[in-house]
N, C-alpha and C. Protein backbone atom coordinates (compact mmCIF):
# COMPACT_ATOMS: atom_id res chain seq x y z
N UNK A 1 -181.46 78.51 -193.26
CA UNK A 1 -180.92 77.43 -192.49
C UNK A 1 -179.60 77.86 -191.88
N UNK A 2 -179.37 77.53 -190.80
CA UNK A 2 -178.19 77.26 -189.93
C UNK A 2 -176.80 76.89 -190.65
N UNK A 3 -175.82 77.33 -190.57
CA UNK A 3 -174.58 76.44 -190.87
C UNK A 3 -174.54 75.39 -189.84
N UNK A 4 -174.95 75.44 -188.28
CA UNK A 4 -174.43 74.67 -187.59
C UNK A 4 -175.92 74.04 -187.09
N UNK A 5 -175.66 72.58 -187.14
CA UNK A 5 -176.52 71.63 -186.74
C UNK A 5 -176.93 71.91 -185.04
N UNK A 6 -178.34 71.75 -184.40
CA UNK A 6 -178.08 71.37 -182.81
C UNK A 6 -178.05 70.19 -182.60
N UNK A 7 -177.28 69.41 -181.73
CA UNK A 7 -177.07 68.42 -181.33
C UNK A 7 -178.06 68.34 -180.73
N UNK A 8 -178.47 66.77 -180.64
CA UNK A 8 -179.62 66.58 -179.91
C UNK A 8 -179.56 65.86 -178.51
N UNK A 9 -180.12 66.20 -177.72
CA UNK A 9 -179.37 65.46 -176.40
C UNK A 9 -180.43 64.26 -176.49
N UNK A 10 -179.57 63.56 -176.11
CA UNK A 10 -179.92 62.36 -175.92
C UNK A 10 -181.25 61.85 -174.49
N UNK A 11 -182.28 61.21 -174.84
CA UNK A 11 -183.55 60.93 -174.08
C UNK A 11 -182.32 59.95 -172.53
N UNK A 12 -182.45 60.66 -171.25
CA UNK A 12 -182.39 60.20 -170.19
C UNK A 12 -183.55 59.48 -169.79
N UNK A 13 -183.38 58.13 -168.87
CA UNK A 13 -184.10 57.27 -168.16
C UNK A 13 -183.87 57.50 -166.83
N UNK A 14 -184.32 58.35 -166.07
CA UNK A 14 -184.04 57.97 -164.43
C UNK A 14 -184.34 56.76 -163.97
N UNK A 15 -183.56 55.42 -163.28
CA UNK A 15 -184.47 54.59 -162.90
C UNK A 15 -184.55 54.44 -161.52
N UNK A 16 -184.46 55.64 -160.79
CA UNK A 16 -184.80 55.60 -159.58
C UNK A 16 -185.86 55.32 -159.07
N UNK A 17 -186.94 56.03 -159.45
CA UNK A 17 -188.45 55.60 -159.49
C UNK A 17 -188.90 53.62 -159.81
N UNK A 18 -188.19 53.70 -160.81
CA UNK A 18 -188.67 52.06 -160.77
C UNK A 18 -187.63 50.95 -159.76
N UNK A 19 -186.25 51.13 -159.41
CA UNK A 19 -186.37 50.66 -158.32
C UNK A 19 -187.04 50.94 -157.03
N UNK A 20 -187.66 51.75 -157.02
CA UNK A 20 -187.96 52.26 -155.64
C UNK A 20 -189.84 51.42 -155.68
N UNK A 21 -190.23 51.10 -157.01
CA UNK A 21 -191.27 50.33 -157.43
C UNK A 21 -191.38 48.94 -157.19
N UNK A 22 -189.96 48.12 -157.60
CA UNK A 22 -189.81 47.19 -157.68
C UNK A 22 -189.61 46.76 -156.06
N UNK A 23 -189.04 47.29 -155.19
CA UNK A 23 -188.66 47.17 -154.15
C UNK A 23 -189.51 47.24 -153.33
N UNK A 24 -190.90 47.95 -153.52
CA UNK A 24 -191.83 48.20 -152.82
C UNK A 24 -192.85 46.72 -152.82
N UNK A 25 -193.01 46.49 -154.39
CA UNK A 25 -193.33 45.09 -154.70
C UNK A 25 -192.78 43.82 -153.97
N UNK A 26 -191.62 43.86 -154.05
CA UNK A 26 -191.12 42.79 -153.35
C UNK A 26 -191.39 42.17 -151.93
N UNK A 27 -191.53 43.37 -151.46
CA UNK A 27 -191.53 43.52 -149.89
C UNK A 27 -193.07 43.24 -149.53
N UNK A 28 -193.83 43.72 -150.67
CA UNK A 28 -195.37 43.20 -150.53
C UNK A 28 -195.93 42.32 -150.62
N UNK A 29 -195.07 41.27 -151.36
CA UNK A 29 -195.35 40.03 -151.48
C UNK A 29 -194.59 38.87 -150.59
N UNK A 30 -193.73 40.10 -150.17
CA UNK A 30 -193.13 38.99 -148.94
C UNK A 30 -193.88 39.42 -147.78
N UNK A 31 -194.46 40.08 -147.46
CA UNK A 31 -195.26 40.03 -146.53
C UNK A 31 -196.95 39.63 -146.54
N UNK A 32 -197.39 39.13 -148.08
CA UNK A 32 -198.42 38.68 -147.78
C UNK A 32 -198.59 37.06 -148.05
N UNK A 33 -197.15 36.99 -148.36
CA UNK A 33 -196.94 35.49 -148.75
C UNK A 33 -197.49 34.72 -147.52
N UNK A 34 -198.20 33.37 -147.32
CA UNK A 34 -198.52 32.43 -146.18
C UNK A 34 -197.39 30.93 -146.37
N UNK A 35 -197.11 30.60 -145.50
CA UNK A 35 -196.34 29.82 -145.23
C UNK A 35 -197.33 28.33 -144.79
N UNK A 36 -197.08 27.27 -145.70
CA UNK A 36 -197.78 26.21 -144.94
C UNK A 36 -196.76 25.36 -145.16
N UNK A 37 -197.61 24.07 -143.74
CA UNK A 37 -196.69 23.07 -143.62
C UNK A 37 -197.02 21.73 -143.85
N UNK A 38 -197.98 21.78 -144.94
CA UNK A 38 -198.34 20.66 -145.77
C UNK A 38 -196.90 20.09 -146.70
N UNK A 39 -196.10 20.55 -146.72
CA UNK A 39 -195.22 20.54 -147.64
C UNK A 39 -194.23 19.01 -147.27
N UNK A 40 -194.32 19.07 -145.89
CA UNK A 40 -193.21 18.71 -144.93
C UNK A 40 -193.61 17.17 -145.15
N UNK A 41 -192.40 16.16 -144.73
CA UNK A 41 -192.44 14.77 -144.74
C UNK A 41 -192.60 14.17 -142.99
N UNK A 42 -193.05 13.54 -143.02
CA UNK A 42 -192.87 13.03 -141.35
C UNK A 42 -191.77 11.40 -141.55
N UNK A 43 -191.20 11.38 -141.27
CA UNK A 43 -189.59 10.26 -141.04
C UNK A 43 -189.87 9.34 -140.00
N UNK A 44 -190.11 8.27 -139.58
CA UNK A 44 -190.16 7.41 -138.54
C UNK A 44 -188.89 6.92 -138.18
N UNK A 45 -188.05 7.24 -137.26
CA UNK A 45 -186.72 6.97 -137.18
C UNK A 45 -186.57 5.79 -136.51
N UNK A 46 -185.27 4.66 -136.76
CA UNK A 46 -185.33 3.68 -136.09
C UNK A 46 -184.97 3.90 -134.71
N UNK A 47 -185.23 3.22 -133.40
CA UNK A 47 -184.38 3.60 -132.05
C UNK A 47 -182.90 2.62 -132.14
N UNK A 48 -182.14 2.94 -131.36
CA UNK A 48 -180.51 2.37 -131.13
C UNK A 48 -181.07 1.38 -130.50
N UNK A 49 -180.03 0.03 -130.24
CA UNK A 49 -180.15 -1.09 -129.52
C UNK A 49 -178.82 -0.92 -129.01
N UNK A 50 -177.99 -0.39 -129.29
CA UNK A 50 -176.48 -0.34 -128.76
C UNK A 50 -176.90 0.53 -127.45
N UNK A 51 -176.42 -0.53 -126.52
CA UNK A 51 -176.59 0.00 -124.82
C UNK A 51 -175.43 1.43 -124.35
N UNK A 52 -175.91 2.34 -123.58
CA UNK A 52 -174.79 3.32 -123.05
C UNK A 52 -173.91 2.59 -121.68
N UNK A 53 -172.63 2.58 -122.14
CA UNK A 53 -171.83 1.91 -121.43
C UNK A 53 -171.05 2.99 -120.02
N UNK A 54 -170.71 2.19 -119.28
CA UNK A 54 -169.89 3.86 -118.56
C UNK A 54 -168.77 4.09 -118.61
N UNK A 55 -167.80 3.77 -119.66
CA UNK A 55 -166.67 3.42 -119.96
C UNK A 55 -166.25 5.15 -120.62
N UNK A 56 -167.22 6.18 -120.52
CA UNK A 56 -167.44 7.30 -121.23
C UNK A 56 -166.33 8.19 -120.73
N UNK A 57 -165.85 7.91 -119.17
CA UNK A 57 -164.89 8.73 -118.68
C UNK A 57 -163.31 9.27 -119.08
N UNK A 58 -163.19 10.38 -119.04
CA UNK A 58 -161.87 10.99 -119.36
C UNK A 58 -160.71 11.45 -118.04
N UNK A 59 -160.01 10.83 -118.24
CA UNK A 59 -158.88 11.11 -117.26
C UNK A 59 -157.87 12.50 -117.42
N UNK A 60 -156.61 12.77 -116.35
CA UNK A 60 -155.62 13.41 -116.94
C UNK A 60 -154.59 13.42 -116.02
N UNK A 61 -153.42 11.88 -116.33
CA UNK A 61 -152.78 11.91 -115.92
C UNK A 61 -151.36 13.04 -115.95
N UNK A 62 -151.14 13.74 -114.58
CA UNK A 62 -150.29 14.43 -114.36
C UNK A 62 -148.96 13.83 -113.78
N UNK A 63 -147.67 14.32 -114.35
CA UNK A 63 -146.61 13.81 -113.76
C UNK A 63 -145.89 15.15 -113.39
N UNK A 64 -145.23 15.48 -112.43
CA UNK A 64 -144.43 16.64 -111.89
C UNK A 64 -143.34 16.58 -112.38
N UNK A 65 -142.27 17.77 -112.23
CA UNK A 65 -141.06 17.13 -112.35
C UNK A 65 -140.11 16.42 -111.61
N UNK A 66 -140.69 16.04 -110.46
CA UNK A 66 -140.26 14.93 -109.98
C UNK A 66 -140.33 13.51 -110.02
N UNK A 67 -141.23 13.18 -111.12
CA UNK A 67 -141.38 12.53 -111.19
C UNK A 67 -143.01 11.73 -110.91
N UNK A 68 -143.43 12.51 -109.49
CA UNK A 68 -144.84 11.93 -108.98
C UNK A 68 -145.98 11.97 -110.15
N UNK A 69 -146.74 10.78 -109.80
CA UNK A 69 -148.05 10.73 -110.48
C UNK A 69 -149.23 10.79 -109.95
N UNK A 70 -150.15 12.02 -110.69
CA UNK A 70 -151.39 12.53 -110.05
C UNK A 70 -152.47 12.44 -110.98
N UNK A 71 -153.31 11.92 -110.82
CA UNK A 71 -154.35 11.46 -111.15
C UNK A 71 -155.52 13.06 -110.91
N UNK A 72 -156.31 13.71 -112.21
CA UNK A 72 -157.22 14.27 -112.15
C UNK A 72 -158.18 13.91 -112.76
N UNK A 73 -159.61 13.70 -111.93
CA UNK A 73 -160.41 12.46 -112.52
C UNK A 73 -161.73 13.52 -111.91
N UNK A 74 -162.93 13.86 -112.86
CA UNK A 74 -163.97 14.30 -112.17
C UNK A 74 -163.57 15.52 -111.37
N UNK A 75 -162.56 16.81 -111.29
CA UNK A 75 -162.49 17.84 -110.70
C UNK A 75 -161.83 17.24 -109.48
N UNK A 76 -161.07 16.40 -109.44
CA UNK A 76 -160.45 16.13 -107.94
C UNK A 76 -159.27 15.82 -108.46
N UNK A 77 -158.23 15.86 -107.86
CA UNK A 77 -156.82 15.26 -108.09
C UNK A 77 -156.48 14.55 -106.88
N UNK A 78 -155.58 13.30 -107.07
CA UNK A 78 -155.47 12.35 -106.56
C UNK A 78 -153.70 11.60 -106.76
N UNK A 79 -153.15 11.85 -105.72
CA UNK A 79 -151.53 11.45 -106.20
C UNK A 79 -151.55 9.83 -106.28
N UNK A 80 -150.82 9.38 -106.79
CA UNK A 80 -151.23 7.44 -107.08
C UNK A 80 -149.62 7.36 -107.47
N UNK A 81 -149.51 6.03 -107.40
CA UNK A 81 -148.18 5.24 -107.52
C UNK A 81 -148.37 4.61 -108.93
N UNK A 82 -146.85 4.55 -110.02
CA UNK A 82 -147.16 4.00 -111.09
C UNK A 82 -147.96 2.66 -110.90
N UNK A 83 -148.32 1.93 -110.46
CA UNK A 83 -148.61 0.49 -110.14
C UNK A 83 -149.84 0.70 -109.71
N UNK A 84 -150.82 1.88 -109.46
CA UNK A 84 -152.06 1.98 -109.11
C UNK A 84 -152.71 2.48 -110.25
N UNK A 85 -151.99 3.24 -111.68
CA UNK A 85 -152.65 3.90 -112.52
C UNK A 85 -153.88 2.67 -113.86
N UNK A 86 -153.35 1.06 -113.55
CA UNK A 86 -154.27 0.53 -113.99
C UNK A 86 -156.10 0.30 -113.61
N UNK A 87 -155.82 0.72 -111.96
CA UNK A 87 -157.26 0.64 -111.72
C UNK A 87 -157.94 1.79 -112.41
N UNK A 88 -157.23 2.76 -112.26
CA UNK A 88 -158.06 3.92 -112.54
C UNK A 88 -157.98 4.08 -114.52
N UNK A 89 -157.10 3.24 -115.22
CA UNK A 89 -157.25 3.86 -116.44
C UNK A 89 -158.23 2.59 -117.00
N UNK A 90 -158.77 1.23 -116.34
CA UNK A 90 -159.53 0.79 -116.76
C UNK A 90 -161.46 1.01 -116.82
N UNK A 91 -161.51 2.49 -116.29
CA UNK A 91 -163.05 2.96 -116.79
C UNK A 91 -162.83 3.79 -117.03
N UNK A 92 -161.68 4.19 -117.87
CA UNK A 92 -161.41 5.46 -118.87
C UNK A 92 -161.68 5.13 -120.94
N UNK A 93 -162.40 6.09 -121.27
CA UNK A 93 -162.08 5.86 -122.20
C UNK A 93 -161.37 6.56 -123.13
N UNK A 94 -160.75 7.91 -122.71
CA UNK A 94 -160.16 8.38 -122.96
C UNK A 94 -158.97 9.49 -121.80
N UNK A 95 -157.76 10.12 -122.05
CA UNK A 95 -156.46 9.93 -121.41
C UNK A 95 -155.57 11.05 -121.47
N UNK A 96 -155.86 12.07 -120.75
CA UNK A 96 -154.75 13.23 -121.75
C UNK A 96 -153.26 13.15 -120.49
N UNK A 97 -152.11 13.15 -120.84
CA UNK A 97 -151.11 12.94 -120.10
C UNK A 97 -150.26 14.26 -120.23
N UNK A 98 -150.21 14.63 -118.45
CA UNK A 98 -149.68 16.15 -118.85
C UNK A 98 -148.19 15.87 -117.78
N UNK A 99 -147.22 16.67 -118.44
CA UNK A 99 -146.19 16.15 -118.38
C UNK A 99 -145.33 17.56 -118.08
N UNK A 100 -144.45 17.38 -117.26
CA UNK A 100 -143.28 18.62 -117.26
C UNK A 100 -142.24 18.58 -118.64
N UNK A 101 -142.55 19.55 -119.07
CA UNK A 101 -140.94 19.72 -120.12
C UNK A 101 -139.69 19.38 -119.60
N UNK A 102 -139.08 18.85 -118.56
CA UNK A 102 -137.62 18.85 -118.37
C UNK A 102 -137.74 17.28 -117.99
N UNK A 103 -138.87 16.44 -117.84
CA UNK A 103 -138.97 14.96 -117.76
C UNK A 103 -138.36 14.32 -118.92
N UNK A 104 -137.94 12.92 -118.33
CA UNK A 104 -137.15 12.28 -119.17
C UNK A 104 -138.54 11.83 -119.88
N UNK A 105 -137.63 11.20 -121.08
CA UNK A 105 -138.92 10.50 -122.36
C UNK A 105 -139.27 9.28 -122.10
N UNK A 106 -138.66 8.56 -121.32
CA UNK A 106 -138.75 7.26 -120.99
C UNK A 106 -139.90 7.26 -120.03
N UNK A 107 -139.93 7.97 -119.11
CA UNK A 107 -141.26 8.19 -118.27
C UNK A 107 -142.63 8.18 -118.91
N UNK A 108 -142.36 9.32 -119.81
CA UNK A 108 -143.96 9.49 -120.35
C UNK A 108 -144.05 8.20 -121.37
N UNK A 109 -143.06 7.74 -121.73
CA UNK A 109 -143.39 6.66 -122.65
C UNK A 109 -143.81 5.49 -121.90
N UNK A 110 -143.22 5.41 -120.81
CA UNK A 110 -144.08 3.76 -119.64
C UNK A 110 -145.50 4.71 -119.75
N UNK A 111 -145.85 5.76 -119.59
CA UNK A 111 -147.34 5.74 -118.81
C UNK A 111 -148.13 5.73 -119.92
N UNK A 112 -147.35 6.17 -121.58
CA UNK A 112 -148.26 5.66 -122.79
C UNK A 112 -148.43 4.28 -123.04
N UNK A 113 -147.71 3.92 -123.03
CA UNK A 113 -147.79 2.16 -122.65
C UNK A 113 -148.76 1.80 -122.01
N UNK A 114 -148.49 1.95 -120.52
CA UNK A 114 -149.78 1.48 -119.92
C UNK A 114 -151.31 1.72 -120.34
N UNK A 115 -151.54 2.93 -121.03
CA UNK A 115 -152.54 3.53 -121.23
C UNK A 115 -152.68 2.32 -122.64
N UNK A 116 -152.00 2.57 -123.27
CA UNK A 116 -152.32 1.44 -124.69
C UNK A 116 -153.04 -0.42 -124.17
N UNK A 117 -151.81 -0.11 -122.81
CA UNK A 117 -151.76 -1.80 -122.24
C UNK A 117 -153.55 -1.85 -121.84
N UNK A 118 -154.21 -0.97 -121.52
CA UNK A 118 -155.64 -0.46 -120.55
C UNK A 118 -156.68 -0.35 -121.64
N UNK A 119 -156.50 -0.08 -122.64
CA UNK A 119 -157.65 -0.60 -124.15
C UNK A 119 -158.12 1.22 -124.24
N UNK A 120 -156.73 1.92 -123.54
CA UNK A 120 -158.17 3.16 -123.36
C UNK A 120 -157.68 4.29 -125.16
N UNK A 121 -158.78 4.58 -125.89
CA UNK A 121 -158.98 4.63 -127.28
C UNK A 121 -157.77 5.97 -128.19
N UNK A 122 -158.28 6.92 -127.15
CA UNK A 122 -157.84 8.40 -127.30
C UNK A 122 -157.25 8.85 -125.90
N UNK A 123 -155.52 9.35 -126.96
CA UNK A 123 -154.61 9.73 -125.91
C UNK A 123 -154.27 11.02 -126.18
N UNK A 124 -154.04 11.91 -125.49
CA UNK A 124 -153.54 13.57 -125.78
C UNK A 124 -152.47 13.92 -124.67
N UNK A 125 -151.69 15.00 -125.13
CA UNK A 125 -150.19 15.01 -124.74
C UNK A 125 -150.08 16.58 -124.45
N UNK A 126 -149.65 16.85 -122.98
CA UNK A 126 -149.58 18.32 -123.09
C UNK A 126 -148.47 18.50 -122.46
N UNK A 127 -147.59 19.38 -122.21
CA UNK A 127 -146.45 19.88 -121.36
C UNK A 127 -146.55 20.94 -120.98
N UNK A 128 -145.84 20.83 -119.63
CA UNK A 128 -146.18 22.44 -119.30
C UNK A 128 -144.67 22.64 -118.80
N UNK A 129 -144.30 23.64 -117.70
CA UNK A 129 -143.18 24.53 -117.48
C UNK A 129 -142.99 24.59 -115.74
């Protein structure tokens, strides 16, 4: 006998082979899987009675720094006098007010007013330069 023991190496598992098994499987059954549509519910939905109104329109009143007021409505712009902006903000239902940075606050605050005074819902505020 030996003085010295052999170590025994230890049993390796490659598991390359069995993922490469498992993966093959997978893919086979996803491709012979059938898809049906017995599964599905059919929903009878109620219809709306609430009428479409045309009140849908969005404005964007512009003020310069001079002061003037311009009306952009539908891709057109249109200069108007404070005292004309009620016709036009009553088939609006919404209002964005664009304003010069060096305008006084009192200005843009009459034309938020009016816009509140006009029932119109949603107001947005931009400044420019």
């Amino acid at each position: 006998m030996s003085k010295y023991k052999k170590k025994r190496e230890s049993a390796k598992l490659d598991l390359t082979p069995l993922i490469d098994v498992v993966f093959l499987l997978i893919i086979f059954f996803m491709v012979t899987t059938t898809f049906n549509n017995f599964g599905s519910v059919q929903i009878d939905l109620p219809s709306s009675t609430i009428q479409q109104t045309d009140k849908n329109k969005s404005i964007e009143i512009i003020i310069d720094k001079d002061g003037n007021y311009h009306i952009s409505q539908d891709g057109k712009i249109t200069q108007v006098q404070f005292s004309d902006l009620d016709a036009y903000l009553k088939s609006a239902k919404e209002a964005t007010v664009s304003a010069d940075k060096n305008l006084k606050y009192q200005t843009i605050m009459d034309v938020i007013t009016k816009i509140k005074e006009n029932g119109v819902d949603n107001l947005g505020l931009t400044f420019y330069e």
